[in-house]
Protein backbone atom coordinates (compact mmCIF):
# COMPACT_ATOMS: atom_id res chain seq x y z
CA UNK A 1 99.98 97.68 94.75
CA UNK A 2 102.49 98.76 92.11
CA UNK A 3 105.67 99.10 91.76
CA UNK A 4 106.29 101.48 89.06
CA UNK A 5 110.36 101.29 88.80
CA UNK A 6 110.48 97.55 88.52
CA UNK A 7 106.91 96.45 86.71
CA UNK A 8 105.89 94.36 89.71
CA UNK A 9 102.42 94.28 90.98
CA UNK A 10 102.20 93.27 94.86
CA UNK A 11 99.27 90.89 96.75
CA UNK A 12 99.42 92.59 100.20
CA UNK A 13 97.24 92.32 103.18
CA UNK A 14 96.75 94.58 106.08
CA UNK A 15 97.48 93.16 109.56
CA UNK A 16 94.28 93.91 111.80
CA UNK A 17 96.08 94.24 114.88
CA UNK A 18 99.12 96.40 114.06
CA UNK A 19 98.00 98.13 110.04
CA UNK A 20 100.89 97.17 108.69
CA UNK A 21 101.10 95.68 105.00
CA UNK A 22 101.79 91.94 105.00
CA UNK A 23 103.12 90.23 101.92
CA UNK A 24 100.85 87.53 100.57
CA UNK A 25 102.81 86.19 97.74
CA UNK A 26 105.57 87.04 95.41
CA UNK A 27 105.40 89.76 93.27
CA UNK A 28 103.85 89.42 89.98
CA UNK A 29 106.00 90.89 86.78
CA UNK A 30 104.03 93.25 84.82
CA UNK A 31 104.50 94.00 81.11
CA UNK A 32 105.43 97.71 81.59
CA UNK A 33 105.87 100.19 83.85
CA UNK A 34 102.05 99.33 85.92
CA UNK A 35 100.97 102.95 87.98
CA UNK A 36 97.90 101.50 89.55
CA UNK A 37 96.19 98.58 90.61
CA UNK A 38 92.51 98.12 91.01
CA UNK A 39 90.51 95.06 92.70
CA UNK A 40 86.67 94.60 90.94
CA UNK A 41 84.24 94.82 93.80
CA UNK A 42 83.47 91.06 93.66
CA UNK A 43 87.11 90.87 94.71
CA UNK A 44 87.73 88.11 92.05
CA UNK A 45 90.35 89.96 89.67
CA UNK A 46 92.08 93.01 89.90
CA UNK A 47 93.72 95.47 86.93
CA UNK A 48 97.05 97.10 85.97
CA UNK A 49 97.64 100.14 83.59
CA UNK A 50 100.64 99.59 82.35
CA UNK A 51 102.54 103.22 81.31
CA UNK A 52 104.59 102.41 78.53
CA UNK A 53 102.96 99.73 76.51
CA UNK A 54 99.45 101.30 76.78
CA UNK A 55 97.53 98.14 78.43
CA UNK A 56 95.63 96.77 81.19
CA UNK A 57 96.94 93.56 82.73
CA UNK A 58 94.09 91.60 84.32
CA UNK A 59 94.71 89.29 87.82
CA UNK A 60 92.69 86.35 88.95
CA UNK A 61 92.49 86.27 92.67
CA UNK A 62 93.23 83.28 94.97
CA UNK A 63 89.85 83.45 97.19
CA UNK A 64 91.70 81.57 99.91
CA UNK A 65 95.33 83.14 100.31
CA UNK A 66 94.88 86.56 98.39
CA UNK A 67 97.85 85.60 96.04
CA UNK A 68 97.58 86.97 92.49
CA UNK A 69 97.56 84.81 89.39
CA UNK A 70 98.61 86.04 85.89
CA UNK A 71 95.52 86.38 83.90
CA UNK A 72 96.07 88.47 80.67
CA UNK A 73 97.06 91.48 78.80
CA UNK A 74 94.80 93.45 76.42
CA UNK A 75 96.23 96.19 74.47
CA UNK A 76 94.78 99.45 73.79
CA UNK A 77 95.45 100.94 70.09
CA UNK A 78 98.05 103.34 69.36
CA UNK A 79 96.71 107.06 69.48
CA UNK A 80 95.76 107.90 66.17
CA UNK A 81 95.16 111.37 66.20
């Protein structure tokens, strides 16, 4: 999850017995302003847009603990029209 206010992204985890969100690591910094968070379906990486500075921020995923792992940053260009 994102948090949009303070460019974190979140590894969270849903507690089968009660549905609440459990934290699985710290949060993650972001370059800017992420509004959404999406996990590929092999569930190996997951992506932030990033408002401000018109990216995607890309996640590995720890396969044991869930935590996120700072991947990279690719930059769209500016719009030129």
């Amino acid at each position: 999850m994102s948090h949009f206010a303070r460019d974190n992204v979140y590894a969270d985890r849903i507690d089968q017995a009660t549905g609440a969100l459990k934290a699985v690591s710290t949060p993650i910094a972001t370059v800017d302003a992420s509004v959404s968070v999406t996990v590929e379906k092999g569930g190996k990486f997951a992506y932030a847009t990033n408002y401000n500075s018109n990216s995607i921020s890309a996640y590995s995923i720890n396969p044991a603990s869930g935590a996120l792992a700072d991947a990279r940053t690719f930059t769209s260009q500016p719009n030129v029209f």
